[in-house]
N, C-alpha and C. Protein backbone atom coordinates (compact mmCIF):
# COMPACT_ATOMS: atom_id res chain seq x y z
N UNK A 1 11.56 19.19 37.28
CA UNK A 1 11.22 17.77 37.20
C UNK A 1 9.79 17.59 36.68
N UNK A 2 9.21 18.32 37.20
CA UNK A 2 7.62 18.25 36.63
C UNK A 2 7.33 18.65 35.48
N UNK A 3 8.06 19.58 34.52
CA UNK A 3 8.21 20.14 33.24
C UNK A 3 8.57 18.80 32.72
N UNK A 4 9.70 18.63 33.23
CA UNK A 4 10.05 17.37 31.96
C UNK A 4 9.43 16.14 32.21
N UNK A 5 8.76 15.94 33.24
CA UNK A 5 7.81 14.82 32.92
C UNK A 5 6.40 15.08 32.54
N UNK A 6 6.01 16.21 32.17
CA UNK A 6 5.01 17.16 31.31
C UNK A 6 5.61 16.88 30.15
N UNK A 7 6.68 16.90 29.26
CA UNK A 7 7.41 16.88 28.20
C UNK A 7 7.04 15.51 27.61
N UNK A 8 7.65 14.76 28.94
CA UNK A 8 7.86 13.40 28.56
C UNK A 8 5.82 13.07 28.06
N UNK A 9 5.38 13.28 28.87
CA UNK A 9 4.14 12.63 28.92
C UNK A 9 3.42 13.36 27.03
N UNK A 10 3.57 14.47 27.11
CA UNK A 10 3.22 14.96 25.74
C UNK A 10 3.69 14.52 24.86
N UNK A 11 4.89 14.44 24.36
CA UNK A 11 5.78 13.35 23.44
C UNK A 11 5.63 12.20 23.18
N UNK A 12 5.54 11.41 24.39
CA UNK A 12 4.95 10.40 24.41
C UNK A 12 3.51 9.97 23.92
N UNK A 13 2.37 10.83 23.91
CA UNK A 13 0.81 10.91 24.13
C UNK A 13 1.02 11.19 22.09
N UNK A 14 1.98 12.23 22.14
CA UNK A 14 1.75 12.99 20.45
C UNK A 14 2.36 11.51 19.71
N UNK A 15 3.73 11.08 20.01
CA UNK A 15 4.04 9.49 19.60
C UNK A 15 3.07 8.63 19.38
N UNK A 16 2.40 8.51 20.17
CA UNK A 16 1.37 7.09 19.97
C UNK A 16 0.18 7.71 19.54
N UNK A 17 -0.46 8.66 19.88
CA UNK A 17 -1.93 9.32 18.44
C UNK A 17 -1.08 8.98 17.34
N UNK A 18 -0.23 9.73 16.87
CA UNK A 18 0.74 9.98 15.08
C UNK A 18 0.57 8.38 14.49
N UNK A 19 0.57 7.45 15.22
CA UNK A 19 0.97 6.12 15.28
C UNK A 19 -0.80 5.65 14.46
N UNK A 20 -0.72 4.87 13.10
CA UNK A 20 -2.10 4.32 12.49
C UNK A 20 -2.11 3.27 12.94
N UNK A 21 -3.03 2.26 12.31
CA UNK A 21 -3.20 1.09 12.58
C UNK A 21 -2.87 0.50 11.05
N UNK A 22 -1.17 1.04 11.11
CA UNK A 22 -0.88 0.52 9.60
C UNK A 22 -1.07 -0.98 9.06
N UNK A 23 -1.38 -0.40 8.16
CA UNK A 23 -1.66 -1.79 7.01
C UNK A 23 -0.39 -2.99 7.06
N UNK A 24 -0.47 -3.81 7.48
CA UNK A 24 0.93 -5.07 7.68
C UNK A 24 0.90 -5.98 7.14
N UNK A 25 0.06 -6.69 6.83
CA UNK A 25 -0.42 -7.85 6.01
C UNK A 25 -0.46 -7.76 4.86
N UNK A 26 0.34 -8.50 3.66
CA UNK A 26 -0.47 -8.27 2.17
C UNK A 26 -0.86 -9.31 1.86
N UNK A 27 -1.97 -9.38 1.16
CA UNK A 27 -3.07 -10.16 0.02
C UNK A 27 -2.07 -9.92 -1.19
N UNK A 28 -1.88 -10.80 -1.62
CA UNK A 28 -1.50 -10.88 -3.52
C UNK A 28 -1.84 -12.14 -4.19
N UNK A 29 -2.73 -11.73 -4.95
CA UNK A 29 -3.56 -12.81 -5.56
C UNK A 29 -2.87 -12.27 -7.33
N UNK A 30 -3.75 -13.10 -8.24
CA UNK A 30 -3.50 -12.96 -9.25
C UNK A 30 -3.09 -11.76 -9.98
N UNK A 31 -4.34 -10.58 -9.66
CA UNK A 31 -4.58 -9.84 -10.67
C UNK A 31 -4.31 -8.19 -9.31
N UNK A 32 -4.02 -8.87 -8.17
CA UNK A 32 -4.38 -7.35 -6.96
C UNK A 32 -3.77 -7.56 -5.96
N UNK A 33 -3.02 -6.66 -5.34
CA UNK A 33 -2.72 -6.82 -3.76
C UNK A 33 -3.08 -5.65 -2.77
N UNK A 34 -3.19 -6.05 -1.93
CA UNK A 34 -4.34 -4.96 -0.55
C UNK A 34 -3.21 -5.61 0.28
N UNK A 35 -3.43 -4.18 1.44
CA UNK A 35 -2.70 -4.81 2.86
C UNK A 35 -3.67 -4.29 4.25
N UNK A 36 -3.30 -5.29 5.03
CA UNK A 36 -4.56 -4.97 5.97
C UNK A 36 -3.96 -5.05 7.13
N UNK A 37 -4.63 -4.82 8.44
CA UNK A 37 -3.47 -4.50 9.53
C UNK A 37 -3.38 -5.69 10.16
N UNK A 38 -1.88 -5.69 10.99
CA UNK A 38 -1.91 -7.82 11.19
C UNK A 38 -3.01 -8.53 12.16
N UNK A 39 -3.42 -6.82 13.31
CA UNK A 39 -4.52 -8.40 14.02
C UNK A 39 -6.17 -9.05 13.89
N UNK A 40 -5.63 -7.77 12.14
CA UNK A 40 -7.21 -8.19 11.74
C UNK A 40 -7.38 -9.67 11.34
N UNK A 41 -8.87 -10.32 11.03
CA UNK A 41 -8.85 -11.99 11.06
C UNK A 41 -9.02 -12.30 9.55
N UNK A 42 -8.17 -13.11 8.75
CA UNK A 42 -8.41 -12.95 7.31
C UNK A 42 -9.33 -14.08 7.40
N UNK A 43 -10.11 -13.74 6.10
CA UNK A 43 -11.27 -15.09 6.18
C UNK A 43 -11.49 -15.62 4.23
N UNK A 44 -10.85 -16.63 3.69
CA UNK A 44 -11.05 -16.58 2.50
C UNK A 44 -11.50 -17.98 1.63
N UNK A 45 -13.00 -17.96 2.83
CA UNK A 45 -13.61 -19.07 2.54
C UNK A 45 -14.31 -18.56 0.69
N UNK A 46 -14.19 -17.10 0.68
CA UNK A 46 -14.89 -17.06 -0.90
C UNK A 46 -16.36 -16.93 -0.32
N UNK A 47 -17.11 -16.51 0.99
CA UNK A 47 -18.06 -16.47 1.11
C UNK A 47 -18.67 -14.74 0.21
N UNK A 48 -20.23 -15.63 0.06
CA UNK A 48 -21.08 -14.04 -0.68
C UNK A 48 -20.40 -13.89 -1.99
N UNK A 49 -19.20 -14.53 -2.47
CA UNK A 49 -18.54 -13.88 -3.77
C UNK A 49 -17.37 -13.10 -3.53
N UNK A 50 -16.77 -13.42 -2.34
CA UNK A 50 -15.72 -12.15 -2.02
C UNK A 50 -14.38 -13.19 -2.41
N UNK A 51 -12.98 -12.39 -2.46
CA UNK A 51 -12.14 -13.08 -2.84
C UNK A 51 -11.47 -13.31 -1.29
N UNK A 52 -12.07 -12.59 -0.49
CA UNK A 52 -11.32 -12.54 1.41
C UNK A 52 -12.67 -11.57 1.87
N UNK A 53 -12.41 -11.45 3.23
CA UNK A 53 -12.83 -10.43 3.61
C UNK A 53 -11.93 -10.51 4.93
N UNK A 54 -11.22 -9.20 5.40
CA UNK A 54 -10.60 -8.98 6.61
C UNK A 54 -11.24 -8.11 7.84
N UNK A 55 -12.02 -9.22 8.76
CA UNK A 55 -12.45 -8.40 9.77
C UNK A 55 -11.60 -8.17 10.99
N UNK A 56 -12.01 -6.63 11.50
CA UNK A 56 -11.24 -6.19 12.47
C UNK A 56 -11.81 -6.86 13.87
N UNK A 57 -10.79 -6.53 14.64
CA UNK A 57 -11.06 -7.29 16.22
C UNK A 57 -12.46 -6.80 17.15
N UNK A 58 -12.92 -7.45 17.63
CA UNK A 58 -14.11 -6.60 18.45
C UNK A 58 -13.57 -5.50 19.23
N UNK A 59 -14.33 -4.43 19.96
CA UNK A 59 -13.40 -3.47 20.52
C UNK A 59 -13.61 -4.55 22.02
N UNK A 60 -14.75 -5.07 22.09
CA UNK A 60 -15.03 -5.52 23.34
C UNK A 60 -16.03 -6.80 23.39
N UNK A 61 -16.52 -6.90 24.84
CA UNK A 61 -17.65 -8.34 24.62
C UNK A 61 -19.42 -7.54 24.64
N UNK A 62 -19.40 -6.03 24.43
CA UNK A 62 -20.53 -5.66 23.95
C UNK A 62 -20.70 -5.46 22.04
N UNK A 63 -19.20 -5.66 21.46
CA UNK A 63 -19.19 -5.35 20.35
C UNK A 63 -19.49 -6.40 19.52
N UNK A 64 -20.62 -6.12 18.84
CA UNK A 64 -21.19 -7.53 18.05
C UNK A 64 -21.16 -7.00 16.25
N UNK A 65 -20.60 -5.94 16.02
CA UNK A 65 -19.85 -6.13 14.44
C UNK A 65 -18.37 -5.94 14.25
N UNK A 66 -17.79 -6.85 13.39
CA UNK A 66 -16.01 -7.08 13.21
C UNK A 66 -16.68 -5.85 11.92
N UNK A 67 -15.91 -4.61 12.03
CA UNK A 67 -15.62 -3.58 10.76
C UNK A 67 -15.11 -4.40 9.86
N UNK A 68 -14.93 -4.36 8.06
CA UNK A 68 -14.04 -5.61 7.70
C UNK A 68 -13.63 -4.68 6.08
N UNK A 69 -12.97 -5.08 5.23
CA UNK A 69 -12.78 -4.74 3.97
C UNK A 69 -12.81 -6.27 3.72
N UNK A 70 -13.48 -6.66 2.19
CA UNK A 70 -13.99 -7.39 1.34
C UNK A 70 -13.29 -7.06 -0.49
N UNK A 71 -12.95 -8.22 -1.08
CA UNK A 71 -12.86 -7.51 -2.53
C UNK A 71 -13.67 -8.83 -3.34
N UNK A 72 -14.29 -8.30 -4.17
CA UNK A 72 -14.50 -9.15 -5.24
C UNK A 72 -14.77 -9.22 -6.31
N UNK A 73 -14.55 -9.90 -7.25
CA UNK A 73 -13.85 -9.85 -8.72
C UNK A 73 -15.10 -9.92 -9.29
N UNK A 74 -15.91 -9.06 -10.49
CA UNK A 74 -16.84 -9.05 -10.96
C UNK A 74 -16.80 -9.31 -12.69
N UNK A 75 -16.94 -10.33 -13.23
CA UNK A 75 -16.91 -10.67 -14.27
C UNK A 75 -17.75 -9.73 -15.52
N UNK A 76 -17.63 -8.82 -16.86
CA UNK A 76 -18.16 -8.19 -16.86
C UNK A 76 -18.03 -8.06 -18.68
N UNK A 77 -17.50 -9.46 -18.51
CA UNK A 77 -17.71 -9.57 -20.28
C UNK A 77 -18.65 -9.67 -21.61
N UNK A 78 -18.84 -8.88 -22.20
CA UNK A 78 -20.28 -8.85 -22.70
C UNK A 78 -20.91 -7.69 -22.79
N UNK A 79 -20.66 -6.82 -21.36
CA UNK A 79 -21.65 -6.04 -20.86
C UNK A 79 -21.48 -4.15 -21.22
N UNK A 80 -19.90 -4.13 -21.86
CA UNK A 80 -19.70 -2.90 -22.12
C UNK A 80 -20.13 -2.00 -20.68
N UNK A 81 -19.28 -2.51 -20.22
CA UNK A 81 -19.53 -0.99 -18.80
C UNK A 81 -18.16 -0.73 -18.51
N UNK A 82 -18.07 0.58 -18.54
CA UNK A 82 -17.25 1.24 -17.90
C UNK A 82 -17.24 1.44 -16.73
N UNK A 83 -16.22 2.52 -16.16
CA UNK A 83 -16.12 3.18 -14.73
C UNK A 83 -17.47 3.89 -14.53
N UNK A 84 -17.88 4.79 -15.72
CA UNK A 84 -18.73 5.65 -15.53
C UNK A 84 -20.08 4.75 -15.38
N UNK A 85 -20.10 4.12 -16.00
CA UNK A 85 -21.67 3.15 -16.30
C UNK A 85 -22.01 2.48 -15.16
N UNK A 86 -20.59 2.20 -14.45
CA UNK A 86 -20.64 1.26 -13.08
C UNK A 86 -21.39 2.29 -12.36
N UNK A 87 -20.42 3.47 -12.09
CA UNK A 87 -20.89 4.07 -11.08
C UNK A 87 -22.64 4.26 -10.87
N UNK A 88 -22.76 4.82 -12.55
CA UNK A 88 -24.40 4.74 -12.64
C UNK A 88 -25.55 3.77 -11.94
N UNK A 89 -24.57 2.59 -12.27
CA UNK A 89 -25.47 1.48 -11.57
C UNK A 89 -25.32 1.31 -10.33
N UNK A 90 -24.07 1.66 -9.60
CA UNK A 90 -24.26 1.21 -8.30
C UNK A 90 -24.94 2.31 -7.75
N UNK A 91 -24.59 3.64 -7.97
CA UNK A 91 -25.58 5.13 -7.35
C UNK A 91 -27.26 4.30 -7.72
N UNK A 92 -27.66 3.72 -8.80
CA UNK A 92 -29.10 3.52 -8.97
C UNK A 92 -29.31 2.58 -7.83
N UNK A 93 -28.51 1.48 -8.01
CA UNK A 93 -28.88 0.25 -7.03
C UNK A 93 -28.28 0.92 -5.55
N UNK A 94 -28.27 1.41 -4.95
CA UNK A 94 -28.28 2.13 -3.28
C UNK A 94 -29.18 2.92 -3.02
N UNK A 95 -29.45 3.61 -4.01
CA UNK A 95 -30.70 4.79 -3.60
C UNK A 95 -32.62 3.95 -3.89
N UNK A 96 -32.35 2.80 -4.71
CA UNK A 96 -33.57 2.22 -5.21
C UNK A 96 -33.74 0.61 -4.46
N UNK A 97 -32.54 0.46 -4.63
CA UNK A 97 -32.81 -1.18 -3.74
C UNK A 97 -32.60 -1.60 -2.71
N UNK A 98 -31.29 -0.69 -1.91
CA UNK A 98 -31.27 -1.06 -0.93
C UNK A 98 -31.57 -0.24 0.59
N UNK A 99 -32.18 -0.87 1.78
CA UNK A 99 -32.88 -0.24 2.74
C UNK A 99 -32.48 0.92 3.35
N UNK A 100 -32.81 2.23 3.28
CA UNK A 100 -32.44 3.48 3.47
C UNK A 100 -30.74 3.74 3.14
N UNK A 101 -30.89 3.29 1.27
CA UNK A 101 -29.48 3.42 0.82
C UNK A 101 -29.59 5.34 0.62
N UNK A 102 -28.36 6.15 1.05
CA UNK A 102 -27.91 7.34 0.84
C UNK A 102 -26.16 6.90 0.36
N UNK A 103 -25.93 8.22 -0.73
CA UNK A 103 -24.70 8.27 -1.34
C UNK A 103 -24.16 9.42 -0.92
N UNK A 104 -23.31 9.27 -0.10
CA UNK A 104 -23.01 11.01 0.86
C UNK A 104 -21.58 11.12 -0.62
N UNK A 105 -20.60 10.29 -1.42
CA UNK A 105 -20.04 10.69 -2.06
C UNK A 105 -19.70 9.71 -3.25
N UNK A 106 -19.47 10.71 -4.52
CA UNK A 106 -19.29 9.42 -5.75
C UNK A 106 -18.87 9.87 -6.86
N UNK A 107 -17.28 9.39 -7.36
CA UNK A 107 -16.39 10.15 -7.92
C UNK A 107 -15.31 9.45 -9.13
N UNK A 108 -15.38 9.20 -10.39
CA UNK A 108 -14.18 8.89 -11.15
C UNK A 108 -12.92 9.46 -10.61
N UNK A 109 -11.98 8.77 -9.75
CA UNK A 109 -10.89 9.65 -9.61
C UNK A 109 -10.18 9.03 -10.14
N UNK A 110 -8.92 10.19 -11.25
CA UNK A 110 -7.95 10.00 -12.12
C UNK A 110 -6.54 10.15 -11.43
N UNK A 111 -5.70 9.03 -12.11
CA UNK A 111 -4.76 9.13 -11.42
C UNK A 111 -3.87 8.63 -12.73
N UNK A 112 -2.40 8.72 -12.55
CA UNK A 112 -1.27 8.64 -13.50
C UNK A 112 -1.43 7.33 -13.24
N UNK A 113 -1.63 6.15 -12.89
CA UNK A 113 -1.57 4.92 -12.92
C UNK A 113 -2.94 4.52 -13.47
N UNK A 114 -3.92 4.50 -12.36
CA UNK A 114 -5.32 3.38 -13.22
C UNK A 114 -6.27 4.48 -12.61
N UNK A 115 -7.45 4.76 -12.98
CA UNK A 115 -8.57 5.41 -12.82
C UNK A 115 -9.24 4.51 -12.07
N UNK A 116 -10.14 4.80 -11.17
CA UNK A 116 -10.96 4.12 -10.65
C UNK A 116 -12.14 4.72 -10.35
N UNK A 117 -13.65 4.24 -9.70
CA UNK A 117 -14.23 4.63 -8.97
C UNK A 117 -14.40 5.02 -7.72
N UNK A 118 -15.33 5.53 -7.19
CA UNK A 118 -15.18 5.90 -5.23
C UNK A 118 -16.22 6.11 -5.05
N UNK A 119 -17.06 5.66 -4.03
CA UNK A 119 -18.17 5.65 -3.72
C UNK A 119 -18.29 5.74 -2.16
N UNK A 120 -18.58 6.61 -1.27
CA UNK A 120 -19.49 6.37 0.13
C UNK A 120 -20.48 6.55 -0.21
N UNK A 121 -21.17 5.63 0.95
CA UNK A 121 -22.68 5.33 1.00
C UNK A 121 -23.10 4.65 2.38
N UNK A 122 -24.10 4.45 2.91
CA UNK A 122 -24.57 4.14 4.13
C UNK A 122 -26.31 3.01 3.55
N UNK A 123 -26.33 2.73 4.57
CA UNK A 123 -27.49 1.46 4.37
C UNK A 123 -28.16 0.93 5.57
N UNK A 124 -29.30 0.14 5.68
CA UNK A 124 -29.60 -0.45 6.57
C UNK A 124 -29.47 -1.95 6.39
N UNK A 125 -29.01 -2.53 7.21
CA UNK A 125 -28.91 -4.05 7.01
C UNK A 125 -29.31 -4.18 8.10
N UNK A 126 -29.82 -5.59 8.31
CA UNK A 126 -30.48 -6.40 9.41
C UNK A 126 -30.74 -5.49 10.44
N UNK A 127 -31.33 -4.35 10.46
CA UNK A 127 -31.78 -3.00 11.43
C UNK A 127 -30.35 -2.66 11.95
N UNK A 128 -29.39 -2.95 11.34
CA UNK A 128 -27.87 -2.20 11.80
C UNK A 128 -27.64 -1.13 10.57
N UNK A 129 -27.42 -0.10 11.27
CA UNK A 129 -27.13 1.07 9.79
C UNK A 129 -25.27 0.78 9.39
N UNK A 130 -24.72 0.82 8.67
CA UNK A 130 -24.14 0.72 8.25
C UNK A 130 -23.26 1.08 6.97
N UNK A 131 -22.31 1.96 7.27
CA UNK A 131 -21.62 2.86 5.86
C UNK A 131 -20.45 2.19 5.53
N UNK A 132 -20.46 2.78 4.37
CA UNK A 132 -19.13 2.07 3.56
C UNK A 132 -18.30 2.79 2.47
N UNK A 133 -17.41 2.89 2.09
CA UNK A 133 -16.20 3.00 1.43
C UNK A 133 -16.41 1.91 0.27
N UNK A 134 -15.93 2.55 -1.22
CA UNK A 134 -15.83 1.19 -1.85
C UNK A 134 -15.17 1.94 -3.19
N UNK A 135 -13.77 0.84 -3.60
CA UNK A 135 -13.35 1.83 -4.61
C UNK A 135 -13.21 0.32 -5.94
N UNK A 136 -13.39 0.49 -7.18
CA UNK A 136 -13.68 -0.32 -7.96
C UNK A 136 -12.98 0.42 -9.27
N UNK A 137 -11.73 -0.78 -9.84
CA UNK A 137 -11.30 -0.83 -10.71
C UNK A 137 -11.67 -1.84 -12.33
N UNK A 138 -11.34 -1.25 -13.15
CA UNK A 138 -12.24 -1.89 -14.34
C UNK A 138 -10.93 -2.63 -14.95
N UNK A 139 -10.77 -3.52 -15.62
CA UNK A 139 -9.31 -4.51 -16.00
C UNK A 139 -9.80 -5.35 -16.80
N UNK A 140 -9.39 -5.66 -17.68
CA UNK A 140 -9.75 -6.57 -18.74
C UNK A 140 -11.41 -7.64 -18.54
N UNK A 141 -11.85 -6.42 -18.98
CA UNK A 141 -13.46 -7.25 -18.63
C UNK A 141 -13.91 -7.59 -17.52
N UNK A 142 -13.56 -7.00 -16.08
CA UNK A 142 -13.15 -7.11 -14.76
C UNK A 142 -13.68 -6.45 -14.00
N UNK A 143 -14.39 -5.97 -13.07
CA UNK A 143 -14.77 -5.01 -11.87
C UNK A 143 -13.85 -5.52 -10.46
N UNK A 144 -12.84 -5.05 -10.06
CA UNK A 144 -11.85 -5.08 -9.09
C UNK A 144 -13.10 -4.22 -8.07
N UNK A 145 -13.63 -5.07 -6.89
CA UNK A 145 -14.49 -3.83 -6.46
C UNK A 145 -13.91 -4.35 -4.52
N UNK A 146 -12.96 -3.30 -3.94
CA UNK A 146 -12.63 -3.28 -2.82
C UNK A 146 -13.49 -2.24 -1.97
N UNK A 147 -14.24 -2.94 -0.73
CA UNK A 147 -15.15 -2.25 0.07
C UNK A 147 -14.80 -2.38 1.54
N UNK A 148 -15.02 -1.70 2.13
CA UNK A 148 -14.59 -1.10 4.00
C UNK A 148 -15.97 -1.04 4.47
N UNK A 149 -16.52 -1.43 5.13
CA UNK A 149 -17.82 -1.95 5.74
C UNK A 149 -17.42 -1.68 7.36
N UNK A 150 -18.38 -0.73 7.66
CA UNK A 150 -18.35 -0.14 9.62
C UNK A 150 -19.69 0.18 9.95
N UNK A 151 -20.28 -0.13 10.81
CA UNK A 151 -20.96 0.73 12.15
C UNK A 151 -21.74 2.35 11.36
N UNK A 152 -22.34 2.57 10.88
CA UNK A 152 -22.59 4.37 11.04
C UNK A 152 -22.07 4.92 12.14
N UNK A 153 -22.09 4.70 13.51
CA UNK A 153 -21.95 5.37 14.35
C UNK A 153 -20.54 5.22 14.51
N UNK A 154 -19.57 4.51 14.57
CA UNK A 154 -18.19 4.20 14.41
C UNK A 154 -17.22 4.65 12.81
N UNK A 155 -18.01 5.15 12.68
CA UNK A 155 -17.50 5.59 10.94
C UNK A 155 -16.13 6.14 11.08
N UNK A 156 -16.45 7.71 12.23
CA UNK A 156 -15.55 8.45 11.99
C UNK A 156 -14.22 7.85 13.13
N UNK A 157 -14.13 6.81 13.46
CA UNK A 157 -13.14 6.04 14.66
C UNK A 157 -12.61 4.94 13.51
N UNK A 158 -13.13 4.63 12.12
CA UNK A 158 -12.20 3.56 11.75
C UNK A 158 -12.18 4.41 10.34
N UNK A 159 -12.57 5.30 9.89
CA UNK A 159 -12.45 6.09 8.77
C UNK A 159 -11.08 5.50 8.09
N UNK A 160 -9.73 6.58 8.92
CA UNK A 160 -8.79 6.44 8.90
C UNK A 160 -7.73 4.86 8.40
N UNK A 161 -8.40 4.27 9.16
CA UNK A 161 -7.39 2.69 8.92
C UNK A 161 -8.58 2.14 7.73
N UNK A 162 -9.73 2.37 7.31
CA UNK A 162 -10.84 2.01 6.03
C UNK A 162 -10.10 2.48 4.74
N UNK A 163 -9.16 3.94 4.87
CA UNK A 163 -8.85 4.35 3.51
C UNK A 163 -7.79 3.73 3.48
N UNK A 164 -7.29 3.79 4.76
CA UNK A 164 -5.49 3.50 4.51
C UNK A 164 -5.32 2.14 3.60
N UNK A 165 -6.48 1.09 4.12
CA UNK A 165 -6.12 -0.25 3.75
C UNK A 165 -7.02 -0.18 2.15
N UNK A 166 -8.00 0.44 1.86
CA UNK A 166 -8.25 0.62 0.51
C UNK A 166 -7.20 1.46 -0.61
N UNK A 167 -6.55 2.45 0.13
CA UNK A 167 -5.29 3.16 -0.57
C UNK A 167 -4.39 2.11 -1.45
N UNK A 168 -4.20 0.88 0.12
CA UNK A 168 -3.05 -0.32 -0.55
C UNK A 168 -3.42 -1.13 -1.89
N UNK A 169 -4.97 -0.86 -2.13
CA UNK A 169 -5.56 -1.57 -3.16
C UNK A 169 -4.64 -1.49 -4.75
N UNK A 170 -3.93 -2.41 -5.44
CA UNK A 170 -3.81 -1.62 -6.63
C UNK A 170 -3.83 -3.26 -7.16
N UNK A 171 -4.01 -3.06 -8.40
CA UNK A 171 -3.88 -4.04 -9.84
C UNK A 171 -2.89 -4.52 -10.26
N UNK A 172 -2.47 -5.37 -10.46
CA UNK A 172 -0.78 -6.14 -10.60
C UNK A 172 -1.24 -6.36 -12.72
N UNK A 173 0.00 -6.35 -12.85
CA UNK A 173 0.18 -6.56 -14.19
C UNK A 173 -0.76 -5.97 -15.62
């Protein structure tokens, strides 16, 4: 009896870790659709320039940042930039402009569908450190730029559900 409720309890325990905080929600706008998990709070007042931003739930009533993914459409006609040129600029602008900006990773990754950029990086904002995820597609004169915004210290607790819901990122038409 005690074996199999040892069984039960492991099965059960391995069931619900295996279990993400899958992506449920989709965004489909014109040109992109993302999916984000359902009890995150969508917000698409268009604030800062974003086309949404989806923040996650507090863990608690000491938790005073919502983790969130953000996308927004960067107009870029004129300017001849590529993937590569982007990246240039955003690696310049984190390490030069912004407050203890570091680039722990930053990568053209190729894929049989669309190429994109990838960037982690970490920052200080309003004396909160803060890292981020950010992957940016180039489209008809376009910067598609989807970002995952957390905690430094919470990085490696929302890592996981940050890629999953940037993974869903892709380009329609």
């Amino acid at each position: 009896m005690k074996l199999t409720l040892i069984l039960i309890f492991i099965t059960f325990s391995f069931y619900c870790c295996s279990q993400s905080n899958k992506a449920e929600t989709v965004i489909s706008k014109d040109n992109f659709t993302i999916e984000y998990p359902k009890p995150w709070r969508l917000d698409t007042s268009k604030i800062m320039g974003t086309e949404f931003i989806a923040f996650s739930p507090l863990e608690d009533s000491a938790d005073k940042f919502s983790e969130n993914v953000n996308v927004i459409i960067q107009n870029l006609s004129g300017q001849n930039i590529d993937l590569e040129k982007y990246k240039q600029i955003t690696e310049q602008q984190i390490t030069t402009i912004m407050t203890d900006g570091k680039v722990f990773e930053s990568s053209i990754v190729k894929t049989n569908k669309n190429n994109y950029f990838k960037i982690v990086y970490a920052m200080t904002q309003n004396e909160r450190r803060l890292k981020f995820i950010s992957v940016c597609f180039i489209k008809d004169d376009k910067a598609y730029l989807a970002t995952f915004t957390c905690e430094l210290d919470k990085y490696d607790s929302y890592k996981k559900i940050g890629e999953e819901i940037l993974n869903s990122f892709s380009l329609t038409n």
